[in-house]
PDB file of N, CA and C in Angstrom:
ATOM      1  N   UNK A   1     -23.663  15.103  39.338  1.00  0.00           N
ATOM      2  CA  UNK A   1     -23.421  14.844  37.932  1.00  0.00           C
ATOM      3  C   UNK A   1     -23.464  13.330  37.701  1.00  0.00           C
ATOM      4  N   UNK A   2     -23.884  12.848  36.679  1.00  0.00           N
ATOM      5  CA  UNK A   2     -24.019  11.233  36.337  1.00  0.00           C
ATOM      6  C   UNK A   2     -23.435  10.891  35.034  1.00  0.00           C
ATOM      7  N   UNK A   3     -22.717  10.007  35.479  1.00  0.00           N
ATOM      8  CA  UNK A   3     -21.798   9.140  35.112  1.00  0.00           C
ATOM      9  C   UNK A   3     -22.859   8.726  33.562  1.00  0.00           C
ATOM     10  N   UNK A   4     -21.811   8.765  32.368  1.00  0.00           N
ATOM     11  CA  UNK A   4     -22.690   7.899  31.019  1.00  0.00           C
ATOM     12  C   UNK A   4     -21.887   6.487  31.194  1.00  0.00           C
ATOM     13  N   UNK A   5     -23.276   5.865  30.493  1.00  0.00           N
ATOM     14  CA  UNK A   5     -22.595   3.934  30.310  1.00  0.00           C
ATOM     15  C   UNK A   5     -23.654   4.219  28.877  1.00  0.00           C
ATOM     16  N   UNK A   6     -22.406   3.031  28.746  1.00  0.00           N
ATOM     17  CA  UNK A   6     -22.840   2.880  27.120  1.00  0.00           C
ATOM     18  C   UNK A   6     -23.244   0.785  27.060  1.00  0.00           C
ATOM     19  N   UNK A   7     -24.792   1.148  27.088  1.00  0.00           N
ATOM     20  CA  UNK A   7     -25.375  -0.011  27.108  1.00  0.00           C
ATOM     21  C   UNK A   7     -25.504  -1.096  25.896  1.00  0.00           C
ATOM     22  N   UNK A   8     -24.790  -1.911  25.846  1.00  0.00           N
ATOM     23  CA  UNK A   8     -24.697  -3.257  24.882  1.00  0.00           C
ATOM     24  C   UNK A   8     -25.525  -4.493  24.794  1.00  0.00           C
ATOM     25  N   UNK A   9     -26.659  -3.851  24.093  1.00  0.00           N
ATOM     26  CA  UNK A   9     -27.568  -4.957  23.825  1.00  0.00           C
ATOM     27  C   UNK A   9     -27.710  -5.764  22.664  1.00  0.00           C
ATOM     28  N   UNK A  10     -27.156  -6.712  23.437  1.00  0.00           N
ATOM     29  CA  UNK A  10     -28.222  -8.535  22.593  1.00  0.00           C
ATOM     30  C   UNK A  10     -29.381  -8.967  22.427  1.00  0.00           C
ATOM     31  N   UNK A  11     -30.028  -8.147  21.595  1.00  0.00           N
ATOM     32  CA  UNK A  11     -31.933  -7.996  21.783  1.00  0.00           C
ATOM     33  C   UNK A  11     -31.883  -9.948  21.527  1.00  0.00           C
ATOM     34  N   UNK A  12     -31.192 -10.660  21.082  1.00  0.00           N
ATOM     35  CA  UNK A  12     -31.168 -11.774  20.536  1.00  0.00           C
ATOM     36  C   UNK A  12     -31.227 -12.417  21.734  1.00  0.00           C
ATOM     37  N   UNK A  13     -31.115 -12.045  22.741  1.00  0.00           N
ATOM     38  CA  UNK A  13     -30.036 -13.167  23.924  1.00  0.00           C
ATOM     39  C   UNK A  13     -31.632 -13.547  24.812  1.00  0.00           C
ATOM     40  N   UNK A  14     -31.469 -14.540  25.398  1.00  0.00           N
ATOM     41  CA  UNK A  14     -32.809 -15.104  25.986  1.00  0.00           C
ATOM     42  C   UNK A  14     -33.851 -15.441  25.018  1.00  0.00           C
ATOM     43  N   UNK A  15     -33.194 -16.143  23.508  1.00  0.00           N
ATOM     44  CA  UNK A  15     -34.830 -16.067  22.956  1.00  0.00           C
ATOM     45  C   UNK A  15     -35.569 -15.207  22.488  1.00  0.00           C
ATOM     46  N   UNK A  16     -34.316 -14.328  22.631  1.00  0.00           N
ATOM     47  CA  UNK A  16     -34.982 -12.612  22.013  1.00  0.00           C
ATOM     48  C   UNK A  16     -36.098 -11.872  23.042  1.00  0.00           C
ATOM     49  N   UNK A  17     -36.186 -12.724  24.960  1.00  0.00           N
ATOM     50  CA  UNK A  17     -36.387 -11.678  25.320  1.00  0.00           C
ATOM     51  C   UNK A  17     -36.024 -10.650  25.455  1.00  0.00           C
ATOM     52  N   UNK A  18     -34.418 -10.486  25.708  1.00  0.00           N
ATOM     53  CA  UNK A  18     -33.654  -9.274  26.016  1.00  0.00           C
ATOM     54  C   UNK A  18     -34.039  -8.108  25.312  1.00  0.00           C
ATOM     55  N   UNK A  19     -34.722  -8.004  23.645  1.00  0.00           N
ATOM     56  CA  UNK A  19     -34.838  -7.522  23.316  1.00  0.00           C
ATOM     57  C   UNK A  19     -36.577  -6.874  23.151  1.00  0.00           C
ATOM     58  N   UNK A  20     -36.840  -7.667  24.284  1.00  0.00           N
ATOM     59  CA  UNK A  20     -38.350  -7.211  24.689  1.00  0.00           C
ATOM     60  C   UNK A  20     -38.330  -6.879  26.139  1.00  0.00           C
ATOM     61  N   UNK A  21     -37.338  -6.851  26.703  1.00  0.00           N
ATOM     62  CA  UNK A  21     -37.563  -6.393  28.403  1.00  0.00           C
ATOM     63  C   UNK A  21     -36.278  -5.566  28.313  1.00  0.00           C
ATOM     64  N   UNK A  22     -35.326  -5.658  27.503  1.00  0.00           N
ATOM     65  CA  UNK A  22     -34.662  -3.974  27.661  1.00  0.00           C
ATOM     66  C   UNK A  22     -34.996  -2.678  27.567  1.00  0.00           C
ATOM     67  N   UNK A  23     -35.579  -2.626  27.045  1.00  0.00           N
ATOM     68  CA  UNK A  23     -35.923  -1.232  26.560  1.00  0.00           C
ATOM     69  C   UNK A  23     -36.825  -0.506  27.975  1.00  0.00           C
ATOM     70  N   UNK A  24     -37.555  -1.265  28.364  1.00  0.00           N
ATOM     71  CA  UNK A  24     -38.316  -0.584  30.004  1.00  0.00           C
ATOM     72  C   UNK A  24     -37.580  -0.392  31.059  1.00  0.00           C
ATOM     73  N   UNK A  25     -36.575  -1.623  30.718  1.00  0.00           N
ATOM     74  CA  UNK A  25     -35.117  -1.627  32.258  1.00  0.00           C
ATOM     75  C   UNK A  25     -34.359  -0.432  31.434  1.00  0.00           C
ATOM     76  N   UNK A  26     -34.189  -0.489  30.706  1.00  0.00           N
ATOM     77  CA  UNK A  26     -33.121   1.132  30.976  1.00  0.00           C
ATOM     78  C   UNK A  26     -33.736   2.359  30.683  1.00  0.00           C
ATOM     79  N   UNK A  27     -35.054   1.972  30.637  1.00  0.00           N
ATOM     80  CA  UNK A  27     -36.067   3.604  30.639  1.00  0.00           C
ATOM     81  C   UNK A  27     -35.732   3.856  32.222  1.00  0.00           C
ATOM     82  N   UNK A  28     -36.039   2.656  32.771  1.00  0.00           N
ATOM     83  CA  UNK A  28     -35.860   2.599  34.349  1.00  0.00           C
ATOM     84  C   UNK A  28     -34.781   3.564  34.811  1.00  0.00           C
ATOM     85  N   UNK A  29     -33.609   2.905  34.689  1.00  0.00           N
ATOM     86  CA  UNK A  29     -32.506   3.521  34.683  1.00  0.00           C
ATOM     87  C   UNK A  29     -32.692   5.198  34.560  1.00  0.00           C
ATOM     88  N   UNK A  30     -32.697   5.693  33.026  1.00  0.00           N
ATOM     89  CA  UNK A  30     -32.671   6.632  32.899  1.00  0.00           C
ATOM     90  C   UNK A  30     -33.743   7.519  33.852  1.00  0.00           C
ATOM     91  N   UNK A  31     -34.788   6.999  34.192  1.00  0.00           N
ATOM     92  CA  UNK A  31     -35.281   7.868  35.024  1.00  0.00           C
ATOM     93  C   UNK A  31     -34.649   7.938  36.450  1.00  0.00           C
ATOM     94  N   UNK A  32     -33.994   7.441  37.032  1.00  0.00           N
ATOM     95  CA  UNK A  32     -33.390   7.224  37.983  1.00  0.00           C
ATOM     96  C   UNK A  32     -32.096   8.418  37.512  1.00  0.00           C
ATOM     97  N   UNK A  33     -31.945   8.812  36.730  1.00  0.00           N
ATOM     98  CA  UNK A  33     -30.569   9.621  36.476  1.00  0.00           C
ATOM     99  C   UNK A  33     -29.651   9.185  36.012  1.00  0.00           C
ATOM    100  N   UNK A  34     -30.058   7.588  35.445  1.00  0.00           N
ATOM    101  CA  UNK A  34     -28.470   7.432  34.946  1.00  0.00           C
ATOM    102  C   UNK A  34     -28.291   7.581  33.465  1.00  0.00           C
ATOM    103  N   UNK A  35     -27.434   8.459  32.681  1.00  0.00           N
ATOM    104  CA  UNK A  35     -27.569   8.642  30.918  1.00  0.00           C
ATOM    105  C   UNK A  35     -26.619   7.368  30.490  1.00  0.00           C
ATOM    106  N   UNK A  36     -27.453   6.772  29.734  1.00  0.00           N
ATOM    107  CA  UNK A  36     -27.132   6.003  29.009  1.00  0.00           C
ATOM    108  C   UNK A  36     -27.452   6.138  27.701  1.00  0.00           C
ATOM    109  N   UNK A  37     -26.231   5.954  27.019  1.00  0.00           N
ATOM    110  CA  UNK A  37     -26.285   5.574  24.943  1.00  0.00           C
ATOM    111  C   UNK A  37     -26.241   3.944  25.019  1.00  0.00           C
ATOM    112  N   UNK A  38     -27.302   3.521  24.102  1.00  0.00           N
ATOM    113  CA  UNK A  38     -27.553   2.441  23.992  1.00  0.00           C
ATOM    114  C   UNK A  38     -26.587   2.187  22.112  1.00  0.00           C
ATOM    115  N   UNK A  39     -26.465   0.718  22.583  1.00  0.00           N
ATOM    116  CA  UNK A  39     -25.680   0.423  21.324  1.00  0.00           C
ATOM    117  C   UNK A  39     -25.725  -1.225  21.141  1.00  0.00           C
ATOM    118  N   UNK A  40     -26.554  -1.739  19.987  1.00  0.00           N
ATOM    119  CA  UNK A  40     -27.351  -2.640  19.356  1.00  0.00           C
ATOM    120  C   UNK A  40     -26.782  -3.712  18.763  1.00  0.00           C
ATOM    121  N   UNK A  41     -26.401  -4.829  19.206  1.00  0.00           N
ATOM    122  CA  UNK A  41     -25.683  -5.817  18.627  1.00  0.00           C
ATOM    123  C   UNK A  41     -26.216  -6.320  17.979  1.00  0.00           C
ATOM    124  N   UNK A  42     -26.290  -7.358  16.024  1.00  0.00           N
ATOM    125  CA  UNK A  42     -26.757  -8.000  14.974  1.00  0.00           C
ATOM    126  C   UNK A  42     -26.167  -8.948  15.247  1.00  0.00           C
ATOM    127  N   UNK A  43     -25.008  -9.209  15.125  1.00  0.00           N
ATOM    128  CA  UNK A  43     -23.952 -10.030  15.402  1.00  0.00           C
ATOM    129  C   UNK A  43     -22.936 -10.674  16.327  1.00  0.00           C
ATOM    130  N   UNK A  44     -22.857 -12.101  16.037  1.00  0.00           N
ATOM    131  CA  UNK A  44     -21.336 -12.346  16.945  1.00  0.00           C
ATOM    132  C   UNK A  44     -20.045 -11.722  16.635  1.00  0.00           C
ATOM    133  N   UNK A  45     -19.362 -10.962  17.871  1.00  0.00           N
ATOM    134  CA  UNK A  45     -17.883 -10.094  17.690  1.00  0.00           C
ATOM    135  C   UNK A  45     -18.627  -8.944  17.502  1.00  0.00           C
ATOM    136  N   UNK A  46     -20.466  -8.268  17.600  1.00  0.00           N
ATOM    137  CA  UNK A  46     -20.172  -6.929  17.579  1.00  0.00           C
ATOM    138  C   UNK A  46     -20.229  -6.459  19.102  1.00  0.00           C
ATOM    139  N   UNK A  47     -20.468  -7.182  19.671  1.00  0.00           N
ATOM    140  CA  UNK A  47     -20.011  -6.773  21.201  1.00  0.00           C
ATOM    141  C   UNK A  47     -18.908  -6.063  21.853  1.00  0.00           C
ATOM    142  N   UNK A  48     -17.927  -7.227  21.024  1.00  0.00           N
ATOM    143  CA  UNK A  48     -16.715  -7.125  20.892  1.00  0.00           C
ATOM    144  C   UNK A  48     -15.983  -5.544  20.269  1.00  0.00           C
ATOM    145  N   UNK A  49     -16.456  -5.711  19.482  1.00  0.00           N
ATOM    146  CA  UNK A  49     -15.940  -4.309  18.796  1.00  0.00           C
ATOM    147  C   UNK A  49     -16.586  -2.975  19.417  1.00  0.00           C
ATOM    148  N   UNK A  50     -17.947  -3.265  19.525  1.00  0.00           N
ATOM    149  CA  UNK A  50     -18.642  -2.047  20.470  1.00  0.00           C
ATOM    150  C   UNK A  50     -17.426  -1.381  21.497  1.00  0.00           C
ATOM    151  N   UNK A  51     -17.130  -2.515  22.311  1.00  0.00           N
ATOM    152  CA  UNK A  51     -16.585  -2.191  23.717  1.00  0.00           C
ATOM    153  C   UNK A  51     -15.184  -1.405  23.575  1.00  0.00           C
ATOM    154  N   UNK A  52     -14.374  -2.051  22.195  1.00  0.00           N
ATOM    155  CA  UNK A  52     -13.628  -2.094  21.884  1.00  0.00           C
ATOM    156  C   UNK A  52     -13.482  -0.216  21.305  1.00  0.00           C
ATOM    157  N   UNK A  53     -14.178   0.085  20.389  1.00  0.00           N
ATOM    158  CA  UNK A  53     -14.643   0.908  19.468  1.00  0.00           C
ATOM    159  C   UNK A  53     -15.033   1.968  20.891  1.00  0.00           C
ATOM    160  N   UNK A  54     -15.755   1.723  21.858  1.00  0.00           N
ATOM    161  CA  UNK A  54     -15.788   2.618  22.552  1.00  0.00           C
ATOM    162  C   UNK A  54     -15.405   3.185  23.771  1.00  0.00           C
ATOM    163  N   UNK A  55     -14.272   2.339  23.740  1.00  0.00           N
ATOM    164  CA  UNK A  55     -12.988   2.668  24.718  1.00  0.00           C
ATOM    165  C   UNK A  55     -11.817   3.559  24.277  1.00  0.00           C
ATOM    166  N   UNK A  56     -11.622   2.886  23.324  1.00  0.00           N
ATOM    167  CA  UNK A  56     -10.596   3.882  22.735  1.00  0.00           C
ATOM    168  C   UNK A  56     -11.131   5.193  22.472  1.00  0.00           C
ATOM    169  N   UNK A  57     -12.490   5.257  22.421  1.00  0.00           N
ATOM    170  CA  UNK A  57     -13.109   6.768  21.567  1.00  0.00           C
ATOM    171  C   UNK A  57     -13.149   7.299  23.733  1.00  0.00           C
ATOM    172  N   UNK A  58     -12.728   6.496  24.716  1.00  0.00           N
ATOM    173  CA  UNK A  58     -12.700   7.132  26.257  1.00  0.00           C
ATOM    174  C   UNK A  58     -13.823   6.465  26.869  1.00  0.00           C
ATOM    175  N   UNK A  59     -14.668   6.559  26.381  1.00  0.00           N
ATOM    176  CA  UNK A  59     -15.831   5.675  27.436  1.00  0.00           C
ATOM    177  C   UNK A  59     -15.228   4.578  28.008  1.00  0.00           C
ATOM    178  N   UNK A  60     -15.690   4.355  29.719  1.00  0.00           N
ATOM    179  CA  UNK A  60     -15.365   3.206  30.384  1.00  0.00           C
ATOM    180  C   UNK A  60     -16.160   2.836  31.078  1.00  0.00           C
ATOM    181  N   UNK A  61     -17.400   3.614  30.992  1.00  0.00           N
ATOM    182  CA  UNK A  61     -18.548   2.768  31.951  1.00  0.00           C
ATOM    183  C   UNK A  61     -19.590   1.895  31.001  1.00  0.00           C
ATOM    184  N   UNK A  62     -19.523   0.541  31.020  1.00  0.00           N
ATOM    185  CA  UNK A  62     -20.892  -0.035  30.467  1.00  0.00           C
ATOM    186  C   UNK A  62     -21.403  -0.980  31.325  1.00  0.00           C
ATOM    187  N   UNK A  63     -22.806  -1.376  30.385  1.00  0.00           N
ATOM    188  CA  UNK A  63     -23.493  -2.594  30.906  1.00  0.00           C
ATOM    189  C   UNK A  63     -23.869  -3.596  29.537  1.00  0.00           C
ATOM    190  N   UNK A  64     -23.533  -4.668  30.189  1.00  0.00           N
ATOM    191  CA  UNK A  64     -24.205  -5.632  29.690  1.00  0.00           C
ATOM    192  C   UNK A  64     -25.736  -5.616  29.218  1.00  0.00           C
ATOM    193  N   UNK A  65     -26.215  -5.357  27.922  1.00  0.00           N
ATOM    194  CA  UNK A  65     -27.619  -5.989  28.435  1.00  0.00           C
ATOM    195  C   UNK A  65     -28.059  -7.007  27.261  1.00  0.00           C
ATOM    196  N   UNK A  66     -27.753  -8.674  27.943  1.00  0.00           N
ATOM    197  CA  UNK A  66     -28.106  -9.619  27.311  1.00  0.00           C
ATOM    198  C   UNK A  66     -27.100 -10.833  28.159  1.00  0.00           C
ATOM    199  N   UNK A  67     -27.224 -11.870  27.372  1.00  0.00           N
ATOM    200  CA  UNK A  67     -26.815 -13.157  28.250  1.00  0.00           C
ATOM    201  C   UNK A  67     -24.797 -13.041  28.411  1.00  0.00           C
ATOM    202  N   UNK A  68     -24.612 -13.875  29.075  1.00  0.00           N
ATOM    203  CA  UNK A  68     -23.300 -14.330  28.904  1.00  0.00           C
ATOM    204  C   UNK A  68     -22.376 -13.876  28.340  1.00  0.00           C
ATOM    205  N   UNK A  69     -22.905 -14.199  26.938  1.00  0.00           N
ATOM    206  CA  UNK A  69     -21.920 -14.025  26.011  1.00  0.00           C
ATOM    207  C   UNK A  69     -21.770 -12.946  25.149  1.00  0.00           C
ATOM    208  N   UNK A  70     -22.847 -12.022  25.803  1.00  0.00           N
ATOM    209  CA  UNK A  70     -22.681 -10.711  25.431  1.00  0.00           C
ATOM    210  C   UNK A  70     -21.722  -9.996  26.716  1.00  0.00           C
ATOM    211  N   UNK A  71     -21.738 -10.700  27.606  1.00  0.00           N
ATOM    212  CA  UNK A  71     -20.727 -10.129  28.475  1.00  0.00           C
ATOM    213  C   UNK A  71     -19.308 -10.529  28.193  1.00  0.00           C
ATOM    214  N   UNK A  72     -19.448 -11.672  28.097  1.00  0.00           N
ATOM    215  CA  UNK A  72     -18.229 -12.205  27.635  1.00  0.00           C
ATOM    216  C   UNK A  72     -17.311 -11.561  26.826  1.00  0.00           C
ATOM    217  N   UNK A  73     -17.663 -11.092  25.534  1.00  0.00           N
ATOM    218  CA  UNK A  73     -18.032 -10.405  24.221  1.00  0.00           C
ATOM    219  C   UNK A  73     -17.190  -9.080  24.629  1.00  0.00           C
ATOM    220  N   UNK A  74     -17.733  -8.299  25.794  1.00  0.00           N
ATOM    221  CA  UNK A  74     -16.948  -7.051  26.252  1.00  0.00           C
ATOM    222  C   UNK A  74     -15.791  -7.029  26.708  1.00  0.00           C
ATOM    223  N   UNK A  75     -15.825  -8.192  27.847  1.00  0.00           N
ATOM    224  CA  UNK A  75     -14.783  -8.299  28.439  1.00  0.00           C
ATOM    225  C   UNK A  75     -13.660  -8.442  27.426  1.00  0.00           C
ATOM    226  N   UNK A  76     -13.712  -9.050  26.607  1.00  0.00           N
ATOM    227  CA  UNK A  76     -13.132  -9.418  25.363  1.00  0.00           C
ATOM    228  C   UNK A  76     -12.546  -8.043  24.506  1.00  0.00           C
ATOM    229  N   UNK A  77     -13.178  -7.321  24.315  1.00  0.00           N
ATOM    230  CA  UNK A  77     -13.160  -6.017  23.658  1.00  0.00           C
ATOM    231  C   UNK A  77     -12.182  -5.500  24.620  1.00  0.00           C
ATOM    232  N   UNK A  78     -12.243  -4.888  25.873  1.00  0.00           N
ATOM    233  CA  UNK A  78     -11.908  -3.995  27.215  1.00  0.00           C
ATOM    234  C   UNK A  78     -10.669  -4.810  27.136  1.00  0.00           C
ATOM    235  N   UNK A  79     -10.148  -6.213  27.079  1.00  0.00           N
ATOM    236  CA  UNK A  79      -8.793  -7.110  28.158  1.00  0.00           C
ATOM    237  C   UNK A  79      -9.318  -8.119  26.515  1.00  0.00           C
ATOM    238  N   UNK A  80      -8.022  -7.702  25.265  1.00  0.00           N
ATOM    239  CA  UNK A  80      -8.263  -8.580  24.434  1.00  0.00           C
ATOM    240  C   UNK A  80      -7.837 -10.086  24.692  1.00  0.00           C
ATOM    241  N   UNK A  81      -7.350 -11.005  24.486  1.00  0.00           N
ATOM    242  CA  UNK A  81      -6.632 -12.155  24.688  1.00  0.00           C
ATOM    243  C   UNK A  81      -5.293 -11.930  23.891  1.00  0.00           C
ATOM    244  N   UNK A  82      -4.138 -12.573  24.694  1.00  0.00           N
ATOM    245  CA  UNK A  82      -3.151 -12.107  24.057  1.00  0.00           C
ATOM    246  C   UNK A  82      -2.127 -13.354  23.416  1.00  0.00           C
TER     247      UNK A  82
END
């Protein structure tokens, strides 16, 4: 059985490659077996809320997909600052 991650992309991040070389890396993935829901960041803090928004709804597996500060962004969401 395989595990879902709920993938957080910054199509913005690299110059807006991320949002030209994601989409084949997690076709990748998925053919490999892993299900992933993808979920589309516009904004700064929607990372944030993504992670946030989809923890509480139980999901705990994600990935990053974009720079830094889209990671950053989660971690943020998951372990707010207090």
């Amino acid at each position: 059985m395989s595990e879902r991650f709920i993938a957080i992309v910054n199509p913005a991040a690299g110059g807006k490659r991320c949002g030209k070389l994601a989409p084949a890396a997690l076709e990748t993935l998925r053919k490999k077996g892993v299900e992933i829901e993808e979920r589309i960041t516009s904004a700064p803090g929607d990372a944030t809320r993504i992670a946030q928004d989809s923890y509480q709804k139980g999901e705990r597996n994600f990935i990053a997909v974009g720079g830094d500060g889209t990671s950053y962004e989660i971690v943020n969401g998951l372990f707010p600052p207090r």
